[in-house]
Protein backbone atom coordinates (compact mmCIF):
# COMPACT_ATOMS: atom_id res chain seq x y z
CA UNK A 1 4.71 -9.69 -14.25
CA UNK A 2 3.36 -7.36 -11.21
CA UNK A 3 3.41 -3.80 -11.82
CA UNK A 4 2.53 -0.98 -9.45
CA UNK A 5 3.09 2.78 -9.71
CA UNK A 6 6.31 2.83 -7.30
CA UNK A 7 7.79 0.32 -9.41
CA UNK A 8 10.92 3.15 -9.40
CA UNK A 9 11.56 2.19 -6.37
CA UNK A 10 11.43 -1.82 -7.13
CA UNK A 11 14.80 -1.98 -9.30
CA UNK A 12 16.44 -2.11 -5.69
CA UNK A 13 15.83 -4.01 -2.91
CA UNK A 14 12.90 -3.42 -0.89
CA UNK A 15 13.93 -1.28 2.04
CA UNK A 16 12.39 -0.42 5.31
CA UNK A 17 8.88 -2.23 5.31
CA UNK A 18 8.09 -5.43 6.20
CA UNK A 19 4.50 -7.08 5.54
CA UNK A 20 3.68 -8.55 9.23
CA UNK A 21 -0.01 -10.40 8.70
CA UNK A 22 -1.95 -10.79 5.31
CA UNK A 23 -5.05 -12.73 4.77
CA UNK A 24 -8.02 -12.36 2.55
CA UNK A 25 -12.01 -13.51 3.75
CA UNK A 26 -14.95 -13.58 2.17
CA UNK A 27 -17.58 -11.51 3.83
CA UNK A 28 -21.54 -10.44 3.01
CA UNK A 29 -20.02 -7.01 1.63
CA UNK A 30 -17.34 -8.66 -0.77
CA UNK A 31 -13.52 -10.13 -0.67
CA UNK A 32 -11.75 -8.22 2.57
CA UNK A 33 -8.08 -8.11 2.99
CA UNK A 34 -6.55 -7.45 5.94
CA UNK A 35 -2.71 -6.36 6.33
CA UNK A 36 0.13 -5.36 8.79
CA UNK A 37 3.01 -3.71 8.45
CA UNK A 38 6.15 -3.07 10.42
CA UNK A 39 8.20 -0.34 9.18
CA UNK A 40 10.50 2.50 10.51
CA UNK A 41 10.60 6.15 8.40
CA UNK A 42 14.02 7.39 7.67
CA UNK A 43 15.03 10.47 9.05
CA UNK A 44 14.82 11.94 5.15
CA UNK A 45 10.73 11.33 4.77
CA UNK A 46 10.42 12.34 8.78
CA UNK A 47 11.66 15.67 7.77
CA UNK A 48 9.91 15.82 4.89
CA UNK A 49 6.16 15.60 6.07
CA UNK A 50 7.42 17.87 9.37
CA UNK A 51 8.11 20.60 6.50
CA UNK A 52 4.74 19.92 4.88
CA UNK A 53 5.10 17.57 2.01
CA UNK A 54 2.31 14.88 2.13
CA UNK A 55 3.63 11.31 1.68
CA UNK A 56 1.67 8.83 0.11
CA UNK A 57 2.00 5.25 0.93
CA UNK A 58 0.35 3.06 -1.44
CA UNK A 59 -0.52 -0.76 -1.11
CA UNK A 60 -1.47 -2.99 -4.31
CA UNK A 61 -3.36 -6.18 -4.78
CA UNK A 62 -3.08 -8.29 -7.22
CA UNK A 63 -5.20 -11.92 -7.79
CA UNK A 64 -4.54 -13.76 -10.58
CA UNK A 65 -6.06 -17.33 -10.98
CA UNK A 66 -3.81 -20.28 -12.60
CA UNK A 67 -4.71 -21.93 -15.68
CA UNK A 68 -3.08 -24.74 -17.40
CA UNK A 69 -3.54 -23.95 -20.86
CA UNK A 70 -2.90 -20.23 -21.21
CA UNK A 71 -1.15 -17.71 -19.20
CA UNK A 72 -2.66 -16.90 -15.72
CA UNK A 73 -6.17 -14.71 -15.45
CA UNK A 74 -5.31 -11.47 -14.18
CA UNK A 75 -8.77 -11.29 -12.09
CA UNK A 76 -8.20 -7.98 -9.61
CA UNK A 77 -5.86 -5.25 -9.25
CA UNK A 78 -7.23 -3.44 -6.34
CA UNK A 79 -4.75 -0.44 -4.67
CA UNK A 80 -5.30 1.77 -1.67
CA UNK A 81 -3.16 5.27 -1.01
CA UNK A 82 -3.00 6.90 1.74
CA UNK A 83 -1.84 10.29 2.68
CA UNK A 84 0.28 11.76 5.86
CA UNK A 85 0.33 15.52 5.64
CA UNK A 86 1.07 18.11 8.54
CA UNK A 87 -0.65 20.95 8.57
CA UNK A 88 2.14 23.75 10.47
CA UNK A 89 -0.56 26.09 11.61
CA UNK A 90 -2.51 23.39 13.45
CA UNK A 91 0.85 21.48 14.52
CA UNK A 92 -1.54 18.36 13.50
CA UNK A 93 -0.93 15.30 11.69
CA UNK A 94 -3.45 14.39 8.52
CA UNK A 95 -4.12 10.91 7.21
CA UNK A 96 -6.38 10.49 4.23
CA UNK A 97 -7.28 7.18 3.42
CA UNK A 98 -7.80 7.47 -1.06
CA UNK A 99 -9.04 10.75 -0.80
CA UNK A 100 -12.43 9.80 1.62
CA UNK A 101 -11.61 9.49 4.99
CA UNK A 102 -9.71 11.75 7.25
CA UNK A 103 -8.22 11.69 10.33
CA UNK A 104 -5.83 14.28 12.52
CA UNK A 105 -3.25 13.14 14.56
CA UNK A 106 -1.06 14.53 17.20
CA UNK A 107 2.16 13.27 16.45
CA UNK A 108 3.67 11.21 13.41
CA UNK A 109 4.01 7.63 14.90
CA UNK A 110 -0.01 7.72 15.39
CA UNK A 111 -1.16 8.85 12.35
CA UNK A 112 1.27 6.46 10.61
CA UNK A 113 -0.72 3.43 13.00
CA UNK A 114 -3.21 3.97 10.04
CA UNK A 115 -0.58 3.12 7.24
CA UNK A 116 0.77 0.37 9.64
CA UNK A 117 -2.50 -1.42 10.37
CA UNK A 118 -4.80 -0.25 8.00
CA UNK A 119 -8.74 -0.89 7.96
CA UNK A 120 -9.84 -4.36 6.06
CA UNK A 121 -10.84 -2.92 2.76
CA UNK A 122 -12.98 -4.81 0.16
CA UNK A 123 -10.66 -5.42 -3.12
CA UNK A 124 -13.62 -6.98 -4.83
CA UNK A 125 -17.35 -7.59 -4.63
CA UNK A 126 -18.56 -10.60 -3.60
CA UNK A 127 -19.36 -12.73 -7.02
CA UNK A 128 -16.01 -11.13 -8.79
CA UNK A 129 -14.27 -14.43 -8.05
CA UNK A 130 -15.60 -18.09 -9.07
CA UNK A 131 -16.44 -20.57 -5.69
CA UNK A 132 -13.64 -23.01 -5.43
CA UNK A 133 -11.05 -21.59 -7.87
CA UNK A 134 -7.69 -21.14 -6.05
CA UNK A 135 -6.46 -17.86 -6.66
CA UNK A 136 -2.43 -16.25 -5.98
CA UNK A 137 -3.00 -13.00 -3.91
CA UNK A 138 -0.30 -10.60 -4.12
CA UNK A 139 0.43 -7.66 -1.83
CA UNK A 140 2.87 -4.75 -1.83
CA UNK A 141 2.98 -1.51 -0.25
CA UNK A 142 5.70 1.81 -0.39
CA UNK A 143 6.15 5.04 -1.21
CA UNK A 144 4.34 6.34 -4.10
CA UNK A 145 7.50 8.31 -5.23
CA UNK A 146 5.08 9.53 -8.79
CA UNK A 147 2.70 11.62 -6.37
CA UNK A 148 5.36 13.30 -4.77
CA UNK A 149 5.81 17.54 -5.69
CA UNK A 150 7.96 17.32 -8.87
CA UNK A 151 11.15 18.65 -7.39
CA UNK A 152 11.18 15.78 -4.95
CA UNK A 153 10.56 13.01 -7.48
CA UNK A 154 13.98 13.72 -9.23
CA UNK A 155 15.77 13.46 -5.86
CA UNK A 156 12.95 9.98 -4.76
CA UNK A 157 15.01 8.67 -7.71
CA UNK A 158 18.37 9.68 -6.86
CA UNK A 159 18.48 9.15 -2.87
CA UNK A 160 18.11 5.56 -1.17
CA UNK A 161 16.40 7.75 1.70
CA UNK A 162 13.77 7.75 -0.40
CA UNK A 163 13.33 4.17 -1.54
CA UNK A 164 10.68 2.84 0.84
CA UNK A 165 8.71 -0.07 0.00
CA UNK A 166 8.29 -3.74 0.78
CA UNK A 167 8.73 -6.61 -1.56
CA UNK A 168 5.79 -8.80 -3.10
CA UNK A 169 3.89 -10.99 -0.67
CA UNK A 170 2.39 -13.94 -2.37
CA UNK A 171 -0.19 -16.48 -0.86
CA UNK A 172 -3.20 -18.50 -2.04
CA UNK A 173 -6.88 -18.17 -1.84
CA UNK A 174 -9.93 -21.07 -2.22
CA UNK A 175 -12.92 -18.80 -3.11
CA UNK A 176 -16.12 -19.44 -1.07
């Protein structure tokens, strides 16, 4: 069964983001995936991070590889947050990428370009996987409704506004 920590937000439909491009490639530096996403943010989570509460958007990997005789090997569970903040003083936009790299932004829709089309990241090093095994990738991003302030947690759960996340997107890998 997948698992990730806005699984809150999985016991409805997936609402507002759809996963546009997903591949996985094995370079000198390790496994990279690449992503895309297309999604809109409700007026609720707009006003939100205009009022200073940081959003997290967090996207999970999973690669498990199938075997015949015993239940699949869970191989890597990789995830990635990343933080939209806006500071009111500066009237700037602030995307953190797990806490390392930052970047301001001018308005919303650009620093959210980051969450849409985020860098290839490396999920795994390069001899984590075995050469030629097939392995099923899955990817999910949404709201990380547990790192939210407290107070807005109990209304996350409450208020479809708040349910933002995609469904599971499954496809295969041959390791190299």
């Amino acid at each position: 069964m997948l698992l990730s920590p806005f699984a809150l937000s999985s016991a409805h439909a997936a609402e507002g983001v759809d996963i546009t491009r997903a591949s996985l490639e094995s370079t000198e530096d390790g496994y990279r995936l690449s992503l895309g996403f297309s999604f809109e943010l409700t007026r609720s989570l707009e006003d939100a991070v205009t009022r200073g509460i940081p959003l997290y958007f967090t996207t999970d990997v999973q690669l498990t590889r199938p075997r015949w005789y015993w239940f699949d090997e869970k191989t890597i569970n990789a995830s990635q947050t990343i933080r939209i903040s806006y500071n009111v003083l500066t009237h700037q936009y602030h995307a953190s990428i797990s806490g390392l790299l930052q970047q301001s932004f001018n308005t919303l829709d650009d620093a959210l370009s980051l969450v849409r089309r985020p860098s290839r990241w490396i999920i795994a090093e390069r001899g984590a996987l075995k050469p030629g095994e097939v392995y099923h990738v899955a990817v999910r991003m949404g709201l990380d409704v547990a790192r939210l302030p407290k107070p807005f947690q109990v209304h996350a759960l409450n208020s479809s506004d708040w349910r933002f996340s995609s469904d599971w997107h499954q496809f295969t890998f041959k390791a190299e």
